[in-house]
Each structure stands twice: as C-alpha cells, then as structure tokens.
Protein backbone atom coordinates (compact mmCIF):
# COMPACT_ATOMS: atom_id res chain seq x y z
CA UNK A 1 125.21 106.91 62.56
CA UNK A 2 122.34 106.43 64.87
CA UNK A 3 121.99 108.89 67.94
CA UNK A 4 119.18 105.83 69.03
CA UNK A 5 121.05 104.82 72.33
CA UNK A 6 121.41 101.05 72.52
CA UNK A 7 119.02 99.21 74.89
CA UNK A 8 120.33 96.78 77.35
CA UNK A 9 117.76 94.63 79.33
CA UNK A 10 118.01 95.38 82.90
CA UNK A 11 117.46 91.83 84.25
CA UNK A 12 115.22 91.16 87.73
CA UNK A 13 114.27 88.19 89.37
CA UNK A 14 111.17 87.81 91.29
CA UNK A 15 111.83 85.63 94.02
CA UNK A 16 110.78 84.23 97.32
CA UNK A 17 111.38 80.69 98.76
CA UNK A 18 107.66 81.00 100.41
CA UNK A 19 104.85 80.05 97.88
CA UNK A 20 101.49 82.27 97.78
CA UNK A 21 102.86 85.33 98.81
CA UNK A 22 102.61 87.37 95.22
CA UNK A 23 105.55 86.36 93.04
CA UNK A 24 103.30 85.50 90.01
CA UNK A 25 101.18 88.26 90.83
CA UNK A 26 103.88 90.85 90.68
CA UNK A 27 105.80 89.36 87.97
CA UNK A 28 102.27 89.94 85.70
CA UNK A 29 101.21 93.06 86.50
CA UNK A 30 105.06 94.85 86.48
CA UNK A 31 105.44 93.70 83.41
CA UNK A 32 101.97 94.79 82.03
CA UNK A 33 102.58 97.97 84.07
CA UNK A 34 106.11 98.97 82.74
CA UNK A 35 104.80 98.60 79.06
CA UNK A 36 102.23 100.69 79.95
CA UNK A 37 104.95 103.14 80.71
CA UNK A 38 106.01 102.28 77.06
CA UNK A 39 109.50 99.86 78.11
CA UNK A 40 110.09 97.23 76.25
CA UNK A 41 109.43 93.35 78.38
CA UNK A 42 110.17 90.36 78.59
CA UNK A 43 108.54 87.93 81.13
CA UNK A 44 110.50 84.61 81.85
CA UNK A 45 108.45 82.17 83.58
CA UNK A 46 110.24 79.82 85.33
CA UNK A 47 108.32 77.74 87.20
CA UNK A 48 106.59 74.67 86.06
CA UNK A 49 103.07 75.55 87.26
CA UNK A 50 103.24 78.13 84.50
CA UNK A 51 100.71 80.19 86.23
CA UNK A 52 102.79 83.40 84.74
CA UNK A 53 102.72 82.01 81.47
CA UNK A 54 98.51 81.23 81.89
CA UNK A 55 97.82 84.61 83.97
CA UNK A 56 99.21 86.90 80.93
CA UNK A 57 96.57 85.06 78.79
CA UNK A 58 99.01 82.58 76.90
CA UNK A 59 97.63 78.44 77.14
CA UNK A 60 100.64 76.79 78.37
CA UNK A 61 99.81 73.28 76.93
CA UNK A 62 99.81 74.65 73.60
CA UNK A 63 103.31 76.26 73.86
CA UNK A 64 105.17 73.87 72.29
CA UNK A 65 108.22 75.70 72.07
CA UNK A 66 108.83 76.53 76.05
CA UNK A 67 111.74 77.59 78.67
CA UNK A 68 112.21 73.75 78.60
CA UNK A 69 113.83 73.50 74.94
CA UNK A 70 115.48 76.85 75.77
CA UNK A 71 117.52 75.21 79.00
CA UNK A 72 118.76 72.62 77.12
CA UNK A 73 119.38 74.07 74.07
CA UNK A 74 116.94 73.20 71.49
CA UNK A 75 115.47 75.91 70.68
CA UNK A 76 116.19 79.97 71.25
CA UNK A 77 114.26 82.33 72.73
CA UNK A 78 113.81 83.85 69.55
CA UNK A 79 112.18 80.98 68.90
CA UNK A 80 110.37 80.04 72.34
CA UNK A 81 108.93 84.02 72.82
CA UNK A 82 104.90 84.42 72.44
CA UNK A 83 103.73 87.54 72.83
CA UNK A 84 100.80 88.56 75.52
CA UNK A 85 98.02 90.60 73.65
CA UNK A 86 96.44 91.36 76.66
CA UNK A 87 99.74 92.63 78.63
CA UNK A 88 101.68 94.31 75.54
CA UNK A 89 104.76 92.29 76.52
CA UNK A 90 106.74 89.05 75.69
CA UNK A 91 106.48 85.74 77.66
CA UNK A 92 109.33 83.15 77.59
CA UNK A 93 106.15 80.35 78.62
CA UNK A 94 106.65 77.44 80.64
CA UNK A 95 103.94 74.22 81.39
CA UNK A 96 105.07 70.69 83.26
CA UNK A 97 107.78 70.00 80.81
CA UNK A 98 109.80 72.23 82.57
CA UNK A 99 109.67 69.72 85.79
CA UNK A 100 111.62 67.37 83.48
CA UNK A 101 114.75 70.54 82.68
CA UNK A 102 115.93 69.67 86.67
CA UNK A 103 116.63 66.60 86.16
CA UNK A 104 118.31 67.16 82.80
CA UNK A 105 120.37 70.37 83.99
CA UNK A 106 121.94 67.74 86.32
CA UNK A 107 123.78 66.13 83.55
CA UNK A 108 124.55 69.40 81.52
CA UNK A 109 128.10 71.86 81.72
CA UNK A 110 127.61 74.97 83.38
CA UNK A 111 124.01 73.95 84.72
CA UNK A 112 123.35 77.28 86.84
CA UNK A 113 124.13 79.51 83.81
CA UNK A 114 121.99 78.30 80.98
CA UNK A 115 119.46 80.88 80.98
CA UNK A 116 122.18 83.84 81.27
CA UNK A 117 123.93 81.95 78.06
CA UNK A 118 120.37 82.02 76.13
CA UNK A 119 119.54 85.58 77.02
CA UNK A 120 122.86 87.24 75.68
CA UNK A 121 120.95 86.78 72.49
CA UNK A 122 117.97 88.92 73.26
CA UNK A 123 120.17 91.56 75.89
CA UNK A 124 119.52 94.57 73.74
CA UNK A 125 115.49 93.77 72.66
CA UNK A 126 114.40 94.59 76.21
CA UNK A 127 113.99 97.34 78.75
CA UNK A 128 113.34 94.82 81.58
CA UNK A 129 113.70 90.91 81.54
CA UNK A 130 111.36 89.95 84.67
CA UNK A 131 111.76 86.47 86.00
CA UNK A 132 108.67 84.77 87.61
CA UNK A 133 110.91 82.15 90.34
CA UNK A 134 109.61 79.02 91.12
CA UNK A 135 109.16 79.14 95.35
CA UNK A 136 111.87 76.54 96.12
CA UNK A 137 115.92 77.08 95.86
CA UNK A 138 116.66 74.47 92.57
CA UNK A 139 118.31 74.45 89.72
CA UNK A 140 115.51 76.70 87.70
CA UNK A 141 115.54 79.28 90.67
CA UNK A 142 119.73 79.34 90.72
CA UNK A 143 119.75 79.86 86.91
CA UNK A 144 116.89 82.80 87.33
CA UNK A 145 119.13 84.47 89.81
CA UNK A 146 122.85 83.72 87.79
CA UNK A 147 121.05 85.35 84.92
CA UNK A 148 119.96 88.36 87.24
CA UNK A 149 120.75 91.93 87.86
CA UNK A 150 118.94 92.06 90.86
CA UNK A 151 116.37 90.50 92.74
CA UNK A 152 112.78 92.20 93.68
CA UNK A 153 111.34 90.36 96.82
CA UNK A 154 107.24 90.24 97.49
CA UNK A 155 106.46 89.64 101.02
CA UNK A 156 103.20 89.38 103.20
CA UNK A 157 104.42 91.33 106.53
CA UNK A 158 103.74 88.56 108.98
CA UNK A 159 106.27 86.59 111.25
CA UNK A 160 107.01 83.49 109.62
CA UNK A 161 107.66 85.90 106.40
CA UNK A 162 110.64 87.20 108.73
CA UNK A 163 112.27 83.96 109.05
CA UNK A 164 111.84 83.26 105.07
CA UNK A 165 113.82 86.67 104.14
CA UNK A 166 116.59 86.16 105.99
CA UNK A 167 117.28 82.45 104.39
CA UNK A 168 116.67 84.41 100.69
CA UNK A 169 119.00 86.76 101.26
CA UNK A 170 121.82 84.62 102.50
CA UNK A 171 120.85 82.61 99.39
CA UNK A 172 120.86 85.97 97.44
CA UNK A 173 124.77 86.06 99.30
CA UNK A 174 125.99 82.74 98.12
CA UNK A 175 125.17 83.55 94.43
CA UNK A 176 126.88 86.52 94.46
CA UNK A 177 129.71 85.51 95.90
CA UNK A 178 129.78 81.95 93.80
CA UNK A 179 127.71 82.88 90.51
CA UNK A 180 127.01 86.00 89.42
CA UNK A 181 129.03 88.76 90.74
CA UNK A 182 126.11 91.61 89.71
CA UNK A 183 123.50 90.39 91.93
CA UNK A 184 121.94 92.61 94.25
CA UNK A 185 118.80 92.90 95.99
CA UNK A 186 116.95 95.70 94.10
CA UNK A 187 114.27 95.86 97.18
CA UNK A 188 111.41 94.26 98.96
CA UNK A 189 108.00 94.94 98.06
CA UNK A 190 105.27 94.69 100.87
CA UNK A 191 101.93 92.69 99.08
CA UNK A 192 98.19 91.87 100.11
CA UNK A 193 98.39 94.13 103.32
CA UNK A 194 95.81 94.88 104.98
CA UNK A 195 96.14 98.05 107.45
CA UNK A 196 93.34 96.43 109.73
CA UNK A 197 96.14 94.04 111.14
CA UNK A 198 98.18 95.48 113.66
CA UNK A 199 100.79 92.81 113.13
CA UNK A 200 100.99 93.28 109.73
CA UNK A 201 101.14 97.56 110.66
CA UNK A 202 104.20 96.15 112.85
CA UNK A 203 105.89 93.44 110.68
CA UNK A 204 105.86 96.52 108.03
CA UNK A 205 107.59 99.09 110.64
CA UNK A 206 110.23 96.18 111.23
CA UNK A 207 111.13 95.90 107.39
CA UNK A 208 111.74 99.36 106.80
CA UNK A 209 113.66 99.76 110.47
CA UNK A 210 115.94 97.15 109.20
CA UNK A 211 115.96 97.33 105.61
CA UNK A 212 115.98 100.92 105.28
CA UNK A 213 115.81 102.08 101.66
CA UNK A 214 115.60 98.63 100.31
CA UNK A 215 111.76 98.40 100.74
CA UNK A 216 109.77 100.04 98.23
CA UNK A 217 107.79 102.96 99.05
CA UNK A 218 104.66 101.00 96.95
CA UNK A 219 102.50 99.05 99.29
CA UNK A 220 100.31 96.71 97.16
CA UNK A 221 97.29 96.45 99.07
CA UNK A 222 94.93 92.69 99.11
CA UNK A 223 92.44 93.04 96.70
CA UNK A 224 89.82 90.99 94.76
CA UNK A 225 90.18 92.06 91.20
CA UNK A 226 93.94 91.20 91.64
CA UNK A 227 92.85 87.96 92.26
CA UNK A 228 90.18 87.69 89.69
CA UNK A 229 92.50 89.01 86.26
CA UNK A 230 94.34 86.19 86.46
CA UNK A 231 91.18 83.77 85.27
CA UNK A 232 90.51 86.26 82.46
CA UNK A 233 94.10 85.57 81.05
CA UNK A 234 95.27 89.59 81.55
CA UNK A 235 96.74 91.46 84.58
CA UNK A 236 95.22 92.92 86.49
CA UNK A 237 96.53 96.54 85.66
CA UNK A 238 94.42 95.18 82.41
CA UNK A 239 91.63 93.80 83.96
CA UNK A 240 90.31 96.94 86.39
CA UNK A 241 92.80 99.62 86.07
CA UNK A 242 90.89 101.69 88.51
CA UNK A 243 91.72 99.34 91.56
CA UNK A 244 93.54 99.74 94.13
CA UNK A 245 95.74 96.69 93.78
CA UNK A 246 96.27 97.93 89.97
CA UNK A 247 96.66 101.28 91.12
CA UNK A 248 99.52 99.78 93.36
CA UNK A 249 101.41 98.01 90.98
CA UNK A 250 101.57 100.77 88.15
CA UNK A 251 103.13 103.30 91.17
CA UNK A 252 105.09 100.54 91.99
CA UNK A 253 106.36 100.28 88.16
CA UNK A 254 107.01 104.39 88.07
CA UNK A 255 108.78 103.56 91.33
CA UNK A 256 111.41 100.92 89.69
CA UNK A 257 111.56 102.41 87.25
CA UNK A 258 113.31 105.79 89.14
CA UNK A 259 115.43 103.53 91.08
CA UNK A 260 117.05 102.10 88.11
CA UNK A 261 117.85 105.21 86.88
CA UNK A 262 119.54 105.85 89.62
CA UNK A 263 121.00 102.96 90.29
CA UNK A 264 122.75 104.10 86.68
CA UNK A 265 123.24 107.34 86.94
C-alpha cells in the first residue's frame, strides 16, 4: 500500500461584489504563485469576461469546451480543463457563453450546486481549486461560493470599499447558513495600496482593528508590471518576478499556504 497521502483540493473563492478592485488579478498570480511553491491548481474562471481565462495565456474564443458545458452538464471538467504553459496550472476557461449558463441554471435542479457536483470528480487532483467570481451576487457567483471552502476577499482600502465588505460578508452569512455549511471567510487581502494615501494608511488600520487576524499580513502593493502581464497572456509572478507586486503575491501564496495548515492541523 501507498504511504502517498491522498490529496484533497482545498477549495477558495475569490470574491468581491465591487468590480476592479483585483479579483482577476489575485486569482492569476496565486495560482501561478502556489505552483511555484510546487501545489497542484486548478483555476475556475467564472465570470463571463473570461479575463482569468485570457490573463493565464489561454484564448477564450477558442475554448470550445468551457465552464458553460460544465454547468449544465455536457461536458466534465476532465474534459473542459486546458492547461496554462505560462502559469504551470489548470484553467477551467470561460468566454460569453457563460452569460447564456444564468439563464439556463434558472430552469435546472439544484441550480446553486452544479459546480460543487462537477468538482467531486477532480477533489483529489488538486492542492487548491481557486475560483475567479464574477463582481455581482448571481447564480455563477452562488455556485462559486456553494462549491467553496472559504472565501479570500481583495480590497482597495478606501471608504466606499467599507460599505461593499460588509454586504459580502452577510452574503458570505446567508450561504453558510442556506448552502454550504463549510464556508468561511479565509481572510481579506489589502491590493494596489499605495502608502502615499493617508486614507488608504487609515482605511488599512480600520480593517485590521476590526477584522483582526482575518486580514492577511501580505499587502500587495499598485504596480505597473501587475498590470502589464496580463496582455502578455502570463502572471505576473511570470512576467517580472522581481517586482514588487510579484514579490507580493508569492509572500502572499507562502502566507495561505501556512494558514491552511493550520486551519488543519
């Protein structure tokens, strides 16, 4: 018998009801980041945009086999999977098609769970299973979170970004309580902050006054080459590991990757 422990996907959703504040961002370069660290990934993206899907290097218009056909059950993500060359990890891909899986979850049994259902099948492939959320509470974004473990928030510390958490985690409370017993919030992650800012200095001091533990230690800091990988199809861990956004997100990686180990232990 094998002394090879059996892996079990530790499943995270990246999620924030405010667009442009670093989900896609973070979702790309954790994932390239914890292979790095030699864990095994998958990336799920879930929103239709399928910036996730384009920004690990992976042409969404030519995935034929998408998320989409996954929901609704024509296809497996055996069969869906491509594999980023540039990030060293799977990508479950998604393009416009997926627009069309809201309106067809409607009609469908057990609508909020269809993406937990597929990924039974692929549970023990995978260190991590990363979701990339679309920025709106629907159908796609309750299925991320039924599917989820926990859920990793990205936030820009400025005021309206205040009002925004609170209404994801009492969203984050209703699943829980309705859907998917397992969910917690794994922790907030502060992103593009810029120490010049004093409100941003104080927005940050508020987090971790209230929030305590919960917010990473990581701050990922705003920076260009972040923002340039993205066109060059890689992450931008990839692209320039030697900046400080990259920099960032690999300590940030190393520093979920100790909290699930405790969380564990």
């Amino acid at each position: 018998m094998s002394d090879t422990p059996i892996r079990s996907a530790r499943v995270f959703c990246i999620a924030n009801q405010k667009g442009g504040v670093g989900k896609t961002t973070t979702s790309i370069n954790l994932a390239a980041a914890l292979a790095q660290l030699g864990k095994k990934v998958l990336l799920i993206d879930l929103d239709p945009q399928g910036n996730a899907t384009m920004g690990s290097g992976i042409d969404k218009n030519e995935a034929t086999v998408n998320l989409y056909q996954v929901l609704i059950g024509s296809a497996s993500i055996h069969e869906a999977r491509l594999r980023s060359e540039t990030g060293q990890y799977d990508v479950l891909p998604a393009n416009r098609e997926m627009s069309g899986a809201e309106i067809d979850l409607v009609q469908m049994a057990a609508r909020e769970t269809r993406l937990k259902q597929a990924l039974a099948s692929v549970q023990n492939e995978y260190d991590f299973v990363l979701i990339d959320c679309p920025p709106a509470l629907s159908l796609l974004t309750l299925n991320g979170l039924a599917s989820a473990h926990g859920v990793i928030i990205p936030m820009q510390c400025e005021y309206f970004a205040l009002e925004g958490l609170s209404d994801l985690v009492n969203t984050i409370k209703r699943v829980y309580r309705n859907l998917n017993p397992d969910l917690v919030l794994i922790g907030l992650l502060r992103v593009m902050y810029d120490t010049r800012i004093t409100l941003q200095q104080q927005v940050s001091a508020q987090l971790e006054a209230h929030f305590g533990d919960k917010v990473f230690q990581t701050i990922v800091p705003r920076n260009v080459r972040l923002a340039e990988a993205p066109s060059y199809g890689m992450p931008g861990v990839v692209y320039d590991k030697s900046a400080r956004g990259a920099k960032a997100y690999f300590a940030f990686a190393q520093e979920l990757v100790r909290r699930v180990d405790r969380m564990a232990a």
